[in-house]
C-alpha atoms as a PDB file:
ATOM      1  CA  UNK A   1     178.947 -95.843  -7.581  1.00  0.00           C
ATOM      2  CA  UNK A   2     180.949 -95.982 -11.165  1.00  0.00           C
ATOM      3  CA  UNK A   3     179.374 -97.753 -13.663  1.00  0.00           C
ATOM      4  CA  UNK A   4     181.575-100.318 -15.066  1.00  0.00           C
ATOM      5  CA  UNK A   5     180.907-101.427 -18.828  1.00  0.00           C
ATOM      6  CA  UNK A   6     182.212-104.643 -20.602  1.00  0.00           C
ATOM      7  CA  UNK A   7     184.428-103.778 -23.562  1.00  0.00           C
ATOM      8  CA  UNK A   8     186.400-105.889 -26.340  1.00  0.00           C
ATOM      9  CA  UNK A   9     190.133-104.892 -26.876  1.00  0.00           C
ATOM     10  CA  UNK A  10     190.644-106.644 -30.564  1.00  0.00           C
ATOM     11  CA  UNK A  11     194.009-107.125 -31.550  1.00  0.00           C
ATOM     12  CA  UNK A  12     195.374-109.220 -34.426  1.00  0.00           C
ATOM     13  CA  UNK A  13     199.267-110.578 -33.909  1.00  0.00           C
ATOM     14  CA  UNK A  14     202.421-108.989 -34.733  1.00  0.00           C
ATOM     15  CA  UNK A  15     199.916-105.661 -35.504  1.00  0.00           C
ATOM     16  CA  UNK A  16     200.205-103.185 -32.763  1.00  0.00           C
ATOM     17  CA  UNK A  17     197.093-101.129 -31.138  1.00  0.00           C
ATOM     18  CA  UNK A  18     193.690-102.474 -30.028  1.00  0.00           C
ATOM     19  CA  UNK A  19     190.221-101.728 -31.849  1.00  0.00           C
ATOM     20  CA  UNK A  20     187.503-101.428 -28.771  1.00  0.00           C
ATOM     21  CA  UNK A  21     184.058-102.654 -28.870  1.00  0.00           C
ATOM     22  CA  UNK A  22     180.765-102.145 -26.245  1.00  0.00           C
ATOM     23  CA  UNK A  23     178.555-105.287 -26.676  1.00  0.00           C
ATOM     24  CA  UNK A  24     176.260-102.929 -24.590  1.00  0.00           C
ATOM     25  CA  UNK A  25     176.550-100.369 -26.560  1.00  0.00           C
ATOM     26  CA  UNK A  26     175.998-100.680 -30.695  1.00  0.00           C
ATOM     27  CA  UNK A  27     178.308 -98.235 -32.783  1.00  0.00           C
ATOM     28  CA  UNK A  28     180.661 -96.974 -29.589  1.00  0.00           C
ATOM     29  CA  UNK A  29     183.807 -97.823 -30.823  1.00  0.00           C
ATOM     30  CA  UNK A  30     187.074 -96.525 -30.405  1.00  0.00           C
ATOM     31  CA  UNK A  31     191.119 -97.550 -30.957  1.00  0.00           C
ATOM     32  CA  UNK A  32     194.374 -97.022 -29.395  1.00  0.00           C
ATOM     33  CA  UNK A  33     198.153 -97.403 -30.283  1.00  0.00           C
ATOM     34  CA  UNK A  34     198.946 -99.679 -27.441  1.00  0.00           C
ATOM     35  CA  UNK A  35     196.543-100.870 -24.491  1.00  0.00           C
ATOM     36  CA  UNK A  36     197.065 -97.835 -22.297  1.00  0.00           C
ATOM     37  CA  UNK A  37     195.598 -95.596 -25.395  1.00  0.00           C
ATOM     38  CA  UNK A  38     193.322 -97.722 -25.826  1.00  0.00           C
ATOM     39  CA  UNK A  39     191.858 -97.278 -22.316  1.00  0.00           C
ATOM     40  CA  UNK A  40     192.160 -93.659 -22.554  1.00  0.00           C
ATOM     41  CA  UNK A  41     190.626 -93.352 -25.512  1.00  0.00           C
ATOM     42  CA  UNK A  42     187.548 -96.326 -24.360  1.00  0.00           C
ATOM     43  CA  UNK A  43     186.735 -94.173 -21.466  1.00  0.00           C
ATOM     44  CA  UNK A  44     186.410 -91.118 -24.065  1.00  0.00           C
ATOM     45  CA  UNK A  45     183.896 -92.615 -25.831  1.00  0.00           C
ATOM     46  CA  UNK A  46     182.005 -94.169 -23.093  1.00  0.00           C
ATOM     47  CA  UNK A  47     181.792 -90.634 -21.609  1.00  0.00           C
ATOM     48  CA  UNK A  48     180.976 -89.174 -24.961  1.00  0.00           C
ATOM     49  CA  UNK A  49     178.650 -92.077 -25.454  1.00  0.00           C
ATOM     50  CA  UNK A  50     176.445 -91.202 -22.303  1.00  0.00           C
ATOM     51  CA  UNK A  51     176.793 -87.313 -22.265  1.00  0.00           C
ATOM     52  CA  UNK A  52     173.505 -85.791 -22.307  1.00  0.00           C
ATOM     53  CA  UNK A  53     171.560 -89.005 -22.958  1.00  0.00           C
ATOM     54  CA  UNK A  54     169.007 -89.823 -20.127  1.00  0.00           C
ATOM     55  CA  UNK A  55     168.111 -93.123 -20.933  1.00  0.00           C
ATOM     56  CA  UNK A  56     171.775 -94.602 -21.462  1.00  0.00           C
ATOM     57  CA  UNK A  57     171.836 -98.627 -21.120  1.00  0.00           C
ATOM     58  CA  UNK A  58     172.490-100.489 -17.744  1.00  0.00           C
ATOM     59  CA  UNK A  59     175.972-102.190 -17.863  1.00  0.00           C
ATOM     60  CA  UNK A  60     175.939-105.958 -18.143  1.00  0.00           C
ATOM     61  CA  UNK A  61     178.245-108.281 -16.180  1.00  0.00           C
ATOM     62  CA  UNK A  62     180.487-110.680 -18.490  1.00  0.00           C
ATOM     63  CA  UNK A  63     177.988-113.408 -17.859  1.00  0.00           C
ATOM     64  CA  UNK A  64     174.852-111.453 -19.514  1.00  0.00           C
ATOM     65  CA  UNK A  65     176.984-110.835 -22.007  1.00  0.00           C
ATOM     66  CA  UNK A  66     177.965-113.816 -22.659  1.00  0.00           C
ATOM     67  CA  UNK A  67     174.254-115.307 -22.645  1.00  0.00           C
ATOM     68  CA  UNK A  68     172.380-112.745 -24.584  1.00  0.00           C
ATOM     69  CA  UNK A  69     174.984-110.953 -26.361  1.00  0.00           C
ATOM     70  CA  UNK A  70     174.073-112.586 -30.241  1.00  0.00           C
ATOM     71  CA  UNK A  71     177.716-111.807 -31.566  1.00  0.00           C
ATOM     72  CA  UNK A  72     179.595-113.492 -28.161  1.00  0.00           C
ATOM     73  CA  UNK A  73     179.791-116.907 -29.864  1.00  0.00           C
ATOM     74  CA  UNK A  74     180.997-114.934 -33.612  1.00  0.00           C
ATOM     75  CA  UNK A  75     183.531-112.801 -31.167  1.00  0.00           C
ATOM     76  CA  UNK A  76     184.920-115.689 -29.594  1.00  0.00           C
ATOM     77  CA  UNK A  77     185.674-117.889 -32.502  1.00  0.00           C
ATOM     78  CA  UNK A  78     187.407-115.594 -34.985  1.00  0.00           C
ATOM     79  CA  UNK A  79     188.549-112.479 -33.197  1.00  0.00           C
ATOM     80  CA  UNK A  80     191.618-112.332 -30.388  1.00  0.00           C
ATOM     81  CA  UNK A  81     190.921-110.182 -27.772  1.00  0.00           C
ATOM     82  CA  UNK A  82     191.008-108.640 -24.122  1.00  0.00           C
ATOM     83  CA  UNK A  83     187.758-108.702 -22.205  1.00  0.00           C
ATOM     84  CA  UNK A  84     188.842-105.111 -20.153  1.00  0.00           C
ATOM     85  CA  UNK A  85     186.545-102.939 -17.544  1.00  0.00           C
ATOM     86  CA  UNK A  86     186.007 -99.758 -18.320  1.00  0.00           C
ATOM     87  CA  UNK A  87     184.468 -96.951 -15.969  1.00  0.00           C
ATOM     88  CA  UNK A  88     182.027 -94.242 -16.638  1.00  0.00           C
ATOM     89  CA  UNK A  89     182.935 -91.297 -15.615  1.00  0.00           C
ATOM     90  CA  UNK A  90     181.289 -88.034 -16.529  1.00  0.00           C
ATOM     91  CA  UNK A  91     182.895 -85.345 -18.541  1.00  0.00           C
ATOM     92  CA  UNK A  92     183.664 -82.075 -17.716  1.00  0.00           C
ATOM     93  CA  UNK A  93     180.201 -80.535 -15.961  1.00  0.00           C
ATOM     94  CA  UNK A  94     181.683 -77.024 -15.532  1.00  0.00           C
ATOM     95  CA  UNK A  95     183.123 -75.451 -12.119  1.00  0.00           C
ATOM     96  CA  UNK A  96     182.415 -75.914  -8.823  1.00  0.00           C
ATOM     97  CA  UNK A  97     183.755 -74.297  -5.802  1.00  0.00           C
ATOM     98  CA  UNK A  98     185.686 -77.344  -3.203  1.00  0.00           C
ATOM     99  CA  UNK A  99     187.700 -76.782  -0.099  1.00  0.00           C
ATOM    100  CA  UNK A 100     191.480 -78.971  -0.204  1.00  0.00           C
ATOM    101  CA  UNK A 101     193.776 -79.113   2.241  1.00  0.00           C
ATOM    102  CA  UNK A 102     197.463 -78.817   0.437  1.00  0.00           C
ATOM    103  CA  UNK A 103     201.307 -78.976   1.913  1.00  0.00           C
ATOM    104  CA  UNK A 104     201.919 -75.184   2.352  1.00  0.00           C
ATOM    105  CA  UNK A 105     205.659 -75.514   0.634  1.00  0.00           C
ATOM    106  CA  UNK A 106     203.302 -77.096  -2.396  1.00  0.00           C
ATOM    107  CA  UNK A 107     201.116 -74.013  -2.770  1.00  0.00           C
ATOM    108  CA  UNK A 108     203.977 -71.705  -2.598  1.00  0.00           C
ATOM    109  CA  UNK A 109     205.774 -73.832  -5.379  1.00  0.00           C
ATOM    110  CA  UNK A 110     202.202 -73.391  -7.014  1.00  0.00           C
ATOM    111  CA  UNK A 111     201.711 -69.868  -6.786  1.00  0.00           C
ATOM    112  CA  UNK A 112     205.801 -68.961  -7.999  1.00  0.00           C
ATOM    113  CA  UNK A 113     204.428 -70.319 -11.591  1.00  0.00           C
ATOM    114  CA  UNK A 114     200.663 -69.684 -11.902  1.00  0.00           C
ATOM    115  CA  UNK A 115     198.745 -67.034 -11.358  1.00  0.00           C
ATOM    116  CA  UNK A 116     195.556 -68.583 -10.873  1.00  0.00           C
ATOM    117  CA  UNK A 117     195.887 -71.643  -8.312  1.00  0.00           C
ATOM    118  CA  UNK A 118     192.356 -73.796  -8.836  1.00  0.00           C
ATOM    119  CA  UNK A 119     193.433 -73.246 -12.539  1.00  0.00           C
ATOM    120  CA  UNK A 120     196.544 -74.705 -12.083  1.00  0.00           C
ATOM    121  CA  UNK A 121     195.707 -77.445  -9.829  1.00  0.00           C
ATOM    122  CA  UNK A 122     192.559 -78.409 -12.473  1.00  0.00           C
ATOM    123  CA  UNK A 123     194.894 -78.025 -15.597  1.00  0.00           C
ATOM    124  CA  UNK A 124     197.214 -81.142 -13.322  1.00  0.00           C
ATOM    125  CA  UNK A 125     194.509 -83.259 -12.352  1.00  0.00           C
ATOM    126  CA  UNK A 126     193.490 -83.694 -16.427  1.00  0.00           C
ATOM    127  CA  UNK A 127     196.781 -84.241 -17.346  1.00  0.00           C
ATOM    128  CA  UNK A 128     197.231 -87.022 -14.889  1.00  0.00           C
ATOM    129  CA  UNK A 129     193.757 -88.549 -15.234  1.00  0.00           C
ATOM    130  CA  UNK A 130     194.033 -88.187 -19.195  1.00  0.00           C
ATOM    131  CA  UNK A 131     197.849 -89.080 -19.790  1.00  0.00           C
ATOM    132  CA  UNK A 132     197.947 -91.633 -16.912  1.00  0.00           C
ATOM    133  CA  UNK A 133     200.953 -91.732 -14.283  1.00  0.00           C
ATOM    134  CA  UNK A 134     203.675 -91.683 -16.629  1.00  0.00           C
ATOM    135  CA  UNK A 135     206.115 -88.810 -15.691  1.00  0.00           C
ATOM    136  CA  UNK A 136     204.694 -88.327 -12.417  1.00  0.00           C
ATOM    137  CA  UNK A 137     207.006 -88.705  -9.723  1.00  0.00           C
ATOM    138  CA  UNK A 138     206.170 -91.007  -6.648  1.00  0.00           C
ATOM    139  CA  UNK A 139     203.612 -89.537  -4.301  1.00  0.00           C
ATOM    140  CA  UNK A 140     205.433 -88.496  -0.471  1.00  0.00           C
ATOM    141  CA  UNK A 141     204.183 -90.436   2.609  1.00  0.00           C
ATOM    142  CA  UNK A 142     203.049 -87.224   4.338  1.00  0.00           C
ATOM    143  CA  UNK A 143     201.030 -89.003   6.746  1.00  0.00           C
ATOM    144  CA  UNK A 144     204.321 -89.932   8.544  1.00  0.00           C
ATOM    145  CA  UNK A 145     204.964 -86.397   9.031  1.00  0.00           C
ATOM    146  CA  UNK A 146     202.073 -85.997  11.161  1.00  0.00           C
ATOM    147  CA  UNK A 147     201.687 -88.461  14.193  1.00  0.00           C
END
C-alpha cells in the first residue's frame, strides 16, 4: 500500500504558485507555479525525502496532525492554504525485466520510431507520470473489441 503524507499548499492572493510544507516531515519543502507543479514537484521531494533512509517517519492522518502538530494552530491563523494528499512513491530503483501484453498495431507503430522498445515504452510512462495527462490523447475502450 502507498503511503499517503499530509502536505500544506500555501498560497497568498492575487500571487500565483503554491509553497509546500510536510508537518511530518521538518525541512521537506518544495514550490510550484500553479497547483499541478506543485504536486509534481511535492511528490519529488517526498521521494527524494525517503530515498535511502530506513527509518523514514510514519504518515499522520489530518487529525494527528491537527492534535500534535505544534505549528497547526500558527498555520491556521495566518497562512491560506490547501490541505492536499500526496503519495510516496519510490524513485527510479533500476531495471527489471516484466511481461505486457500490448495492441499489436501499437508495437508496430512503436518499433517504426525506436529502436529499443522497453526503452521507448519506459521513456512514455515518465513523461506521463511526471508531466501529468496533458497532451495525451483519450485512452481506446479495447475491451469492447474483445467479447
Amino acid at each position: 500500500m502507498v503511503k499517503q503524507y499530509i502536505a500544506l499548499f500555501e498560497y497568498e492572493e492575487g500571487r500565483k504558485g503554491f509553497g509546500v510544507s510536510f508537518p511530518d516531515l521538518p525541512g521537506v519543502v518544495s514550490v510550484g507555479g500553479d497547483y499541478e507543479d506543485a504536486v509534481r514537484m511535492a511528490h519529488e521531494a517526498l521521494a527524494l525525502a525517503a530515498e535511502g533512509e530506513k527509518n523514514f517517519p510514519k504518515p499522520r492522518t489530518l487529525e494527528q496532525i491537527k492534535k500534535e502538530w505544534p505549528e497547526w494552530k500558527a498555520w491556521e491563523r495566518g497562512h491560506k492554504f490547501l490541505v492536499v494528499s500526496i503519495a510516496l512513491y519510490p524513485v527510479r530503483q533500476g531495471v527489471k525485466r516484466f511481461n505486457v501484453s500490448l495492441d499489436a498495431g501499437l508495437v508496430a507503430r512503436i518499433d517504426s520510431v525506436a529502436s529499443n522498445r522497453s526503452a521507448f515504452i519506459e521513456a512514455a510512462s515518465w513523461n506521463y507520470l511526471e508531466n501529468g495527462k496533458s497532451g495525451f490523447a483519450q485512452k481506446r475502450d479495447t475491451n469492447s473489441r474483445r467479447r
